[in-house]
PDB file of N, CA and C in Angstrom:
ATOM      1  N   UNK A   1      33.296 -23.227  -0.652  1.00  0.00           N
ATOM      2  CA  UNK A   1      32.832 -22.925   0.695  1.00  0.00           C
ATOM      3  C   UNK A   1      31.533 -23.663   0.983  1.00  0.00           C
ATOM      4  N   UNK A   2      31.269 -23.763   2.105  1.00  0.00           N
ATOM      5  CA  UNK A   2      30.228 -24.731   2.580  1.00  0.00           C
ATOM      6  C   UNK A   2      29.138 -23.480   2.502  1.00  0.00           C
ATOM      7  N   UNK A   3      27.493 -24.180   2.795  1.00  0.00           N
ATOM      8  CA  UNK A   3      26.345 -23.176   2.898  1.00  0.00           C
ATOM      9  C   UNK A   3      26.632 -22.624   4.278  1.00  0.00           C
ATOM     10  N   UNK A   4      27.170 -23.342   5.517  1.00  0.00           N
ATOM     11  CA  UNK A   4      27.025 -22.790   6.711  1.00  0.00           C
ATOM     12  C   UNK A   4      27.610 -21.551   6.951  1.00  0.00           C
ATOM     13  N   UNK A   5      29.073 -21.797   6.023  1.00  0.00           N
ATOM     14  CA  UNK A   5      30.010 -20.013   6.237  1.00  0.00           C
ATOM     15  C   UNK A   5      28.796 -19.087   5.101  1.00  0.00           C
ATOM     16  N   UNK A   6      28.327 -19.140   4.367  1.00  0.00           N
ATOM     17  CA  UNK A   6      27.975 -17.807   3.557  1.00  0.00           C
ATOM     18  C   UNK A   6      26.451 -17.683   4.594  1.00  0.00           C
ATOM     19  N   UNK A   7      25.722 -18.198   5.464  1.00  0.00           N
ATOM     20  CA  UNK A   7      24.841 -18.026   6.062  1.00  0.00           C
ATOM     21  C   UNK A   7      25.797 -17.058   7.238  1.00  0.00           C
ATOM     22  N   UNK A   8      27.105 -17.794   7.658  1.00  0.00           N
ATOM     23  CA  UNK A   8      27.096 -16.949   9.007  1.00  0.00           C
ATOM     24  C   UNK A   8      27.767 -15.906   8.449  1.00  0.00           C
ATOM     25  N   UNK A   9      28.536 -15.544   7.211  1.00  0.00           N
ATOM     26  CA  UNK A   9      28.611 -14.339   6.971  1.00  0.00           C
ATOM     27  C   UNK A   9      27.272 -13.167   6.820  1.00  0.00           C
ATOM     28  N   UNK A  10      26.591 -13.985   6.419  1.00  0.00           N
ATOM     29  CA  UNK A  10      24.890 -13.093   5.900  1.00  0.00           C
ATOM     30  C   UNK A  10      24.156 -12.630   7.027  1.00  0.00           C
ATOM     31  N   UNK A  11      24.474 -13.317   8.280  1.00  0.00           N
ATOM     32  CA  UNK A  11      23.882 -12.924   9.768  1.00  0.00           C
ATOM     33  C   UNK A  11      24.765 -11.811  10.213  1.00  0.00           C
ATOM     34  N   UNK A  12      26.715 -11.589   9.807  1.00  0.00           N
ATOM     35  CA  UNK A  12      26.867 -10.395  10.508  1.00  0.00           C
ATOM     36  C   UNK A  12      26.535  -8.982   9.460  1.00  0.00           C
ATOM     37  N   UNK A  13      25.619  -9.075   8.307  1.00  0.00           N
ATOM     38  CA  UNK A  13      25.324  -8.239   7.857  1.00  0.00           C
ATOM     39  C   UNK A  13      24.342  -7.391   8.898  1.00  0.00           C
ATOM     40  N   UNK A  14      24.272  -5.694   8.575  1.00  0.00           N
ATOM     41  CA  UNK A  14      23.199  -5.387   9.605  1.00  0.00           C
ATOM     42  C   UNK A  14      22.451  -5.496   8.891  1.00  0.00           C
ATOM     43  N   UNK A  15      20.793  -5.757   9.769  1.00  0.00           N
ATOM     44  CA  UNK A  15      19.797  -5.861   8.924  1.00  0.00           C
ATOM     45  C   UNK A  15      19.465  -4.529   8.623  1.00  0.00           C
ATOM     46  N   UNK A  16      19.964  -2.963   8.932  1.00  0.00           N
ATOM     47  CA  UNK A  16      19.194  -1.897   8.540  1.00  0.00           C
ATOM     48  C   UNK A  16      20.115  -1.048   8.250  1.00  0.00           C
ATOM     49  N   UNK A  17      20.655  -0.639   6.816  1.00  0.00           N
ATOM     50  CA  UNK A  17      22.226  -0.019   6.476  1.00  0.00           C
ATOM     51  C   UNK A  17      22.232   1.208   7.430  1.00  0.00           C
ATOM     52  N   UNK A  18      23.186   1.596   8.028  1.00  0.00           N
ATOM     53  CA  UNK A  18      23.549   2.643   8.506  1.00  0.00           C
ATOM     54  C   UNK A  18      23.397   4.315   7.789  1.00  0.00           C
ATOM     55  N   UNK A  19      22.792   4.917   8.414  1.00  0.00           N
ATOM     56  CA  UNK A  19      22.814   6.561   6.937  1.00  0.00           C
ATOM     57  C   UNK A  19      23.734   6.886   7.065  1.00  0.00           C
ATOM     58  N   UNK A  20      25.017   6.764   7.247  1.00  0.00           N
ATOM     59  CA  UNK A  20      26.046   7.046   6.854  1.00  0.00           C
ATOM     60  C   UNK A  20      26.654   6.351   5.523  1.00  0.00           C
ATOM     61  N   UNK A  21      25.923   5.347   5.669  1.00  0.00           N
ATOM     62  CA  UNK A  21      26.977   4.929   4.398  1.00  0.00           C
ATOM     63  C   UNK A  21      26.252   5.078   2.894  1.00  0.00           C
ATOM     64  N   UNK A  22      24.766   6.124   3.229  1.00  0.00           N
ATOM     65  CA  UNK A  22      24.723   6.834   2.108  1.00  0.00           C
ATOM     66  C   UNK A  22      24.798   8.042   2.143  1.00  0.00           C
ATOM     67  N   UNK A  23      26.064   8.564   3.017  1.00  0.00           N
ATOM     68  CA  UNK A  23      26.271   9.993   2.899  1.00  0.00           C
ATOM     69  C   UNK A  23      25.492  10.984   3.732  1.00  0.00           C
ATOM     70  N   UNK A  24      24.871  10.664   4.868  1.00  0.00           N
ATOM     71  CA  UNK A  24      23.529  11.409   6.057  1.00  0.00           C
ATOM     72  C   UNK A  24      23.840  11.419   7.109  1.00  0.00           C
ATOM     73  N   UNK A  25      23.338  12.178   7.455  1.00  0.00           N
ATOM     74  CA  UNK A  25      23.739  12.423   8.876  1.00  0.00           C
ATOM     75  C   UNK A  25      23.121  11.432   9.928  1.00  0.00           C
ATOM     76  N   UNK A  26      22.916  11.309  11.030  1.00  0.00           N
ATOM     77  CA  UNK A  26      21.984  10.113  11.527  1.00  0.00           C
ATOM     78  C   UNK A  26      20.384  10.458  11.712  1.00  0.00           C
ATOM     79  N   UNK A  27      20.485  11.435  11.767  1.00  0.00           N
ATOM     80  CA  UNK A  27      18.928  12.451  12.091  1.00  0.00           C
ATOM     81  C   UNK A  27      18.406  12.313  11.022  1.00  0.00           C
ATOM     82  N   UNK A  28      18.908  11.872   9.566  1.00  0.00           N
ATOM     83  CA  UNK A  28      18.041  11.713   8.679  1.00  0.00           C
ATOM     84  C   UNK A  28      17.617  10.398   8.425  1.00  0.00           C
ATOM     85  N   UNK A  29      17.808   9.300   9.525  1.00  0.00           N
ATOM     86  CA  UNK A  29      17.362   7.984   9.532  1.00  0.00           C
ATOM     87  C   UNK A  29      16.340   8.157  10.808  1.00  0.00           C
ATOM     88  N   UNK A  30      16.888   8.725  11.836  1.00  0.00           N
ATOM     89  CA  UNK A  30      14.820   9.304  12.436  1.00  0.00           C
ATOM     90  C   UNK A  30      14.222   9.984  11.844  1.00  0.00           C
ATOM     91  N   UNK A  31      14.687  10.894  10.982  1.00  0.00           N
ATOM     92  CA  UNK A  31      13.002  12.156  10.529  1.00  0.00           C
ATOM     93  C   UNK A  31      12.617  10.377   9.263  1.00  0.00           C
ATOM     94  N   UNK A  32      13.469   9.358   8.658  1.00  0.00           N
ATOM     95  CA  UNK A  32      12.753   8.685   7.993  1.00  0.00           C
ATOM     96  C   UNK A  32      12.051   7.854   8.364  1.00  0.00           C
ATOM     97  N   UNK A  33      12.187   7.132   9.801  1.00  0.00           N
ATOM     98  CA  UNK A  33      11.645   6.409  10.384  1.00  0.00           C
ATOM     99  C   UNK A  33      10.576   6.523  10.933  1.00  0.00           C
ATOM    100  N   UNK A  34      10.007   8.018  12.104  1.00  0.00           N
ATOM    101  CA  UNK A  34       9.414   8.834  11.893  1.00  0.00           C
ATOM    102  C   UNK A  34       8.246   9.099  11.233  1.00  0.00           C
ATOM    103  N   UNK A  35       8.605   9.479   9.958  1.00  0.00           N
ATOM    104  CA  UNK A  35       7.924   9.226   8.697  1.00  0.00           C
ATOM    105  C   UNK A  35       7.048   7.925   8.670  1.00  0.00           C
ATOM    106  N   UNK A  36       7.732   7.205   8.345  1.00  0.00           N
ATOM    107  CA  UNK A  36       7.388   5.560   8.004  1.00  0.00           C
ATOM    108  C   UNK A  36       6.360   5.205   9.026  1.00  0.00           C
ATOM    109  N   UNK A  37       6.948   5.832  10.286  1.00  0.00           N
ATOM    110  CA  UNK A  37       5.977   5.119  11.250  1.00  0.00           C
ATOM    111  C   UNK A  37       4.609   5.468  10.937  1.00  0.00           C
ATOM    112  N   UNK A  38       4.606   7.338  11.005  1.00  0.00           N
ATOM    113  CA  UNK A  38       3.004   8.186  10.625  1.00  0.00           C
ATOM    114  C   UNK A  38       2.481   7.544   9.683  1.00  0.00           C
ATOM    115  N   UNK A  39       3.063   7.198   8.540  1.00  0.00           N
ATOM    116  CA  UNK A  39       2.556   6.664   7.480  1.00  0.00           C
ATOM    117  C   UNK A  39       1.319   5.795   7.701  1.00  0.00           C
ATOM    118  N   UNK A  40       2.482   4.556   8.247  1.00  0.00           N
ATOM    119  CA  UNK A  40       1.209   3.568   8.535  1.00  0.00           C
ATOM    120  C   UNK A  40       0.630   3.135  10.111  1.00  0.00           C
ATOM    121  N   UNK A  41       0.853   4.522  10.933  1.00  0.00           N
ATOM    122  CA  UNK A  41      -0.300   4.351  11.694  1.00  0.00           C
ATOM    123  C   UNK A  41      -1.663   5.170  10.986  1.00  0.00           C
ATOM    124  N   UNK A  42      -1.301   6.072   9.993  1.00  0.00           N
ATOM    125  CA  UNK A  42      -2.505   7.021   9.138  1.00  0.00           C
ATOM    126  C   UNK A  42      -2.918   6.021   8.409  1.00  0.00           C
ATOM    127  N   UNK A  43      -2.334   4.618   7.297  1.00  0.00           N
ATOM    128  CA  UNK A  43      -2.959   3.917   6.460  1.00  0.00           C
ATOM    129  C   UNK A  43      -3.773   2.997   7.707  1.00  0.00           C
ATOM    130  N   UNK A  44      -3.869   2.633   8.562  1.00  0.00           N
ATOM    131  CA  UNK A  44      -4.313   1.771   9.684  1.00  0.00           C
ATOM    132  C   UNK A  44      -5.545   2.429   9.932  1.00  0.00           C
ATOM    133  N   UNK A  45      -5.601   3.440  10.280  1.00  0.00           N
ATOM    134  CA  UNK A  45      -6.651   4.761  10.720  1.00  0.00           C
ATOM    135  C   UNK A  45      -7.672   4.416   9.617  1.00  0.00           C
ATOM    136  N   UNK A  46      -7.042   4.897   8.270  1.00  0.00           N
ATOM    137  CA  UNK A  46      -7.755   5.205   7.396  1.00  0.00           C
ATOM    138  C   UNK A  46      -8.531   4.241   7.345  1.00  0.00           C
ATOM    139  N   UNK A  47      -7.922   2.841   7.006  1.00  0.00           N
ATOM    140  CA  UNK A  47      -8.859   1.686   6.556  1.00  0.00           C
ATOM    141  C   UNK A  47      -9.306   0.663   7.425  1.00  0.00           C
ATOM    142  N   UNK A  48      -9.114   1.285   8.630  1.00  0.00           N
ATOM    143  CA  UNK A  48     -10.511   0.644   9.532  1.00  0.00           C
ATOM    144  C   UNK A  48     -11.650   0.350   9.758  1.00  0.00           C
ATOM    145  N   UNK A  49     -12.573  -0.177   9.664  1.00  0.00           N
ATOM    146  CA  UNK A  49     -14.047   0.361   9.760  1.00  0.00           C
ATOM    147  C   UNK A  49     -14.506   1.067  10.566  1.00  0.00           C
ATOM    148  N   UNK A  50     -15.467   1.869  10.052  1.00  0.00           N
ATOM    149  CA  UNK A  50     -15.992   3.187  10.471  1.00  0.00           C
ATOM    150  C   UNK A  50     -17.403   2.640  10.561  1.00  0.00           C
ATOM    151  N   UNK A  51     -17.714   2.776  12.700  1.00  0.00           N
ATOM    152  CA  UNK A  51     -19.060   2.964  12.521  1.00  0.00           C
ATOM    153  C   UNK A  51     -19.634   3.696  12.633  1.00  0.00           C
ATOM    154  N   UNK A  52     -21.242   3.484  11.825  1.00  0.00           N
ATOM    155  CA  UNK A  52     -21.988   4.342  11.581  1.00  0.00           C
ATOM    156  C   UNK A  52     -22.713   5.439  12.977  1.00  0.00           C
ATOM    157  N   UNK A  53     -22.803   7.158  13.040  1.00  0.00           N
ATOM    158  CA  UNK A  53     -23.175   7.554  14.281  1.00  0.00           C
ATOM    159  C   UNK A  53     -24.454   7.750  14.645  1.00  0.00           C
ATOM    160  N   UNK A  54     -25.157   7.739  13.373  1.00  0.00           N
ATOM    161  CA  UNK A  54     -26.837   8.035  13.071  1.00  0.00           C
ATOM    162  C   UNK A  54     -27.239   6.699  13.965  1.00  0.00           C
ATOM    163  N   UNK A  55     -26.555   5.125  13.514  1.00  0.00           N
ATOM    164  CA  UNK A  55     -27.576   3.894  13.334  1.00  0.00           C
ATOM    165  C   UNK A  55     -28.666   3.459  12.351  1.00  0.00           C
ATOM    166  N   UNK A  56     -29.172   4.966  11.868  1.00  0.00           N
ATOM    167  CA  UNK A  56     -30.381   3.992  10.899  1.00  0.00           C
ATOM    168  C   UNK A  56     -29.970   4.603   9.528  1.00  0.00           C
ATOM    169  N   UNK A  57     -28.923   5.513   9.191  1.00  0.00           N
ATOM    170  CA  UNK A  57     -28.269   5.061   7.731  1.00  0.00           C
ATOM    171  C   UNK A  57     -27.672   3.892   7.793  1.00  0.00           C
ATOM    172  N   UNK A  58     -26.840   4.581   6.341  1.00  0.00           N
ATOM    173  CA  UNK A  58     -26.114   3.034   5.522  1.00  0.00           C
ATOM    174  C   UNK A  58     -24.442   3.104   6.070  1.00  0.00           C
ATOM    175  N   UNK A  59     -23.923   2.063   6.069  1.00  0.00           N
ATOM    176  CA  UNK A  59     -22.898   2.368   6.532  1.00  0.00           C
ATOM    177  C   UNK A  59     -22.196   2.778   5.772  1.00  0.00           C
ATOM    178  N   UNK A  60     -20.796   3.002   5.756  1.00  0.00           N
ATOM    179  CA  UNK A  60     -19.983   3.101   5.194  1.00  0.00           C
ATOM    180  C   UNK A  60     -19.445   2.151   3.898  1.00  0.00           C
ATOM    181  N   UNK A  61     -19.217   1.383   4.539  1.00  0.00           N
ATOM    182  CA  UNK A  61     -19.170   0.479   3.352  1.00  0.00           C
ATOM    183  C   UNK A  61     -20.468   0.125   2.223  1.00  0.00           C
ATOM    184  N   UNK A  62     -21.494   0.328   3.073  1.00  0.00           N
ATOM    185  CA  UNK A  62     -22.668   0.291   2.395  1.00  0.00           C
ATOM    186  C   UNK A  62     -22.820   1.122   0.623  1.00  0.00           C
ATOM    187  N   UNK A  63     -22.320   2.270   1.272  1.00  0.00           N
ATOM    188  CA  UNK A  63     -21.957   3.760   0.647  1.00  0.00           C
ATOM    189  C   UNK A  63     -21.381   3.232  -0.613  1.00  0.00           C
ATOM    190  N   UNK A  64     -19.687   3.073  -0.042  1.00  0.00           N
ATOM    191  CA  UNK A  64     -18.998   3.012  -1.079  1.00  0.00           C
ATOM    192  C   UNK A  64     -19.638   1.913  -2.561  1.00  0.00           C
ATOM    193  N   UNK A  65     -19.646   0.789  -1.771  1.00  0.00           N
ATOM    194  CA  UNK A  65     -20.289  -0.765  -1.980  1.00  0.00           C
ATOM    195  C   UNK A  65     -21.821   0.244  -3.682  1.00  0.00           C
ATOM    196  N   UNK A  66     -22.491   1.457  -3.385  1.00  0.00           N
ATOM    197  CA  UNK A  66     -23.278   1.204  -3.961  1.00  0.00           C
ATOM    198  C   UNK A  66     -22.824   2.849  -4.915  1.00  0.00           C
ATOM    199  N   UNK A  67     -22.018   3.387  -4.212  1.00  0.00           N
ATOM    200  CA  UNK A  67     -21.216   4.159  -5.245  1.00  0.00           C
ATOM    201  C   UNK A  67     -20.461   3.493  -6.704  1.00  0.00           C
ATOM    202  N   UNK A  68     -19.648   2.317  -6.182  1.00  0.00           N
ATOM    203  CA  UNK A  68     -19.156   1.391  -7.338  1.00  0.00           C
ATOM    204  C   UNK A  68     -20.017   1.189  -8.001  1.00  0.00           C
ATOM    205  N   UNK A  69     -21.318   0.404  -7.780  1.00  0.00           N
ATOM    206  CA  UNK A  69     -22.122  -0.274  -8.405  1.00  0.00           C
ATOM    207  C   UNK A  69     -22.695   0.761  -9.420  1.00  0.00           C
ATOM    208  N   UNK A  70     -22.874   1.957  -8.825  1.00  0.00           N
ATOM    209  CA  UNK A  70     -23.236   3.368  -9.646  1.00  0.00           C
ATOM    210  C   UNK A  70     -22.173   3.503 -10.736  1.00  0.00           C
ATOM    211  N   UNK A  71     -21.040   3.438 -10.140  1.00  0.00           N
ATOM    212  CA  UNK A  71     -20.405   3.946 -11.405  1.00  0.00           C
ATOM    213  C   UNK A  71     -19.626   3.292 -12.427  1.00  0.00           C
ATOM    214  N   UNK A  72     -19.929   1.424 -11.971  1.00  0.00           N
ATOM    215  CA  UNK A  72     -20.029   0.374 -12.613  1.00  0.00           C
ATOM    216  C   UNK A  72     -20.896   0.261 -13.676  1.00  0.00           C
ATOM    217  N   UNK A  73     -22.486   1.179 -13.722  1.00  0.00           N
ATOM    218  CA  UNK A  73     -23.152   0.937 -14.161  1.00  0.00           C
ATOM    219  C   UNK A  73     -23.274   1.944 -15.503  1.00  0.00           C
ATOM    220  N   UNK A  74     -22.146   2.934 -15.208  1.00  0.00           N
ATOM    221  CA  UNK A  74     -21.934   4.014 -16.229  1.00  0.00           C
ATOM    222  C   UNK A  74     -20.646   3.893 -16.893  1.00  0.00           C
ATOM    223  N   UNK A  75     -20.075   2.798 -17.268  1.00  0.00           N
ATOM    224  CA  UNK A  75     -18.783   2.220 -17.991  1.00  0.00           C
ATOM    225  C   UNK A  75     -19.657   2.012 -19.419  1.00  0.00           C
ATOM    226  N   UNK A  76     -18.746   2.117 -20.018  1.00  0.00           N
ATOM    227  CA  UNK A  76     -19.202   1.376 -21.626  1.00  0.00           C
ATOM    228  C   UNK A  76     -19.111   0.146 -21.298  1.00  0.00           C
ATOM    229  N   UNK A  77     -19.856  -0.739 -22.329  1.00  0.00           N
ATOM    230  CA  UNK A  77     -19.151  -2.370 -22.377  1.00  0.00           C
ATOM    231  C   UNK A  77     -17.743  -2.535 -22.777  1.00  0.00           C
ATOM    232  N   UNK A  78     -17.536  -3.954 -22.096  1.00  0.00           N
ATOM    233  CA  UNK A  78     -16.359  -4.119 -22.424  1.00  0.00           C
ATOM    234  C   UNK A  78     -16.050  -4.493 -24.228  1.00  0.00           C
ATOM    235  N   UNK A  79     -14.724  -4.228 -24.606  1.00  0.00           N
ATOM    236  CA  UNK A  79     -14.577  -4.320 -25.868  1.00  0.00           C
ATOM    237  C   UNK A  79     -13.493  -5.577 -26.088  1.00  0.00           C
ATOM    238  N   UNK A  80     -13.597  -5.991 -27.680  1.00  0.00           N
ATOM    239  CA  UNK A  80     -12.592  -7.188 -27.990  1.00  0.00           C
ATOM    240  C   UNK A  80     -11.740  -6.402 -28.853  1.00  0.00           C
ATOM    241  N   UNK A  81     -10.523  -6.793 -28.591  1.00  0.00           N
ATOM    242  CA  UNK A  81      -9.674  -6.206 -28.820  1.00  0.00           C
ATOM    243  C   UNK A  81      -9.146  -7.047 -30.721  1.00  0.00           C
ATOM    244  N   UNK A  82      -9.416  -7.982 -30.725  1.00  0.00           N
ATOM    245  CA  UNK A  82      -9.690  -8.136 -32.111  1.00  0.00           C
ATOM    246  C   UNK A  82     -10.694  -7.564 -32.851  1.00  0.00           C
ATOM    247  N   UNK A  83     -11.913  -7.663 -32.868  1.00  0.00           N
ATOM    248  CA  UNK A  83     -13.238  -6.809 -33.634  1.00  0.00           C
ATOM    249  C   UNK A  83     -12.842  -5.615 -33.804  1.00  0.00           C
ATOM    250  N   UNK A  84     -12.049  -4.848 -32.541  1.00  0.00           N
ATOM    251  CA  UNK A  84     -11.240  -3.227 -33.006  1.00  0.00           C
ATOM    252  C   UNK A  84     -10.609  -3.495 -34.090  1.00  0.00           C
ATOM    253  N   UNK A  85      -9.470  -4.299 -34.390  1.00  0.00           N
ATOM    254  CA  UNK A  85      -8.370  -4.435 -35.188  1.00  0.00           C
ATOM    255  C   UNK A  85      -8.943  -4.865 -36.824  1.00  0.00           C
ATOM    256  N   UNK A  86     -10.052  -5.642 -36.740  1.00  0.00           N
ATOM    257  CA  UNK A  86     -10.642  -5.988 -37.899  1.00  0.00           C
ATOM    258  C   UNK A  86     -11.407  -4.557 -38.356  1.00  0.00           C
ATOM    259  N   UNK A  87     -12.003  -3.992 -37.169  1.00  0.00           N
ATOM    260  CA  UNK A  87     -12.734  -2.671 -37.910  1.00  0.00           C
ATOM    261  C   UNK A  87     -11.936  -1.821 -37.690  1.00  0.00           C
ATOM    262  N   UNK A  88     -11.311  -1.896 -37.602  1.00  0.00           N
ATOM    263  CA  UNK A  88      -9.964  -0.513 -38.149  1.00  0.00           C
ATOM    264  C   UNK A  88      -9.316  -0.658 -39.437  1.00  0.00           C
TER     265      UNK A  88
END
């Protein structure tokens, strides 16, 4: 067969399987969609930037930015994973 027939077979595939043909009713392809949507209009929300309401704190990112650095600064060093194996 040529590439052109297995392309135009691959176009009358649907692009979004039907819930029926895993056994659902159709209402359970809106409550999933639904879903999906809240999802990521909430991940969108979430990781927007947030400005600050005071003005003369730190921002937000500021925050986080020096939270890491805090708790960057309370890690052990890093280790070699040979020097373990020799002192073991």
């Amino acid at each position: 067969m040529e590439l052109s027939k297995y392309k135009e077979y691959v176009d009358t595939i649907p692009p979004v399987d039907q819930p029926e043909v895993f056994g659902l009713h159709s209402n359970a392809d809106l409550t999933f969609r639904m879903k999906e949507s809240s999802d990521m209009i909430n991940t969108i929300v979430e990781t927007r930037p947030k400005d600050s309401a005071s003005g003369g704190g730190k921002s937000r990112e500021e925050q986080v930015q020096e939270r890491a650095k805090d708790l960057l600064s309370k890690l052990p060093p890093a280790y070699e994973i040979i020097d373990i194996r020799t002192a073991i």
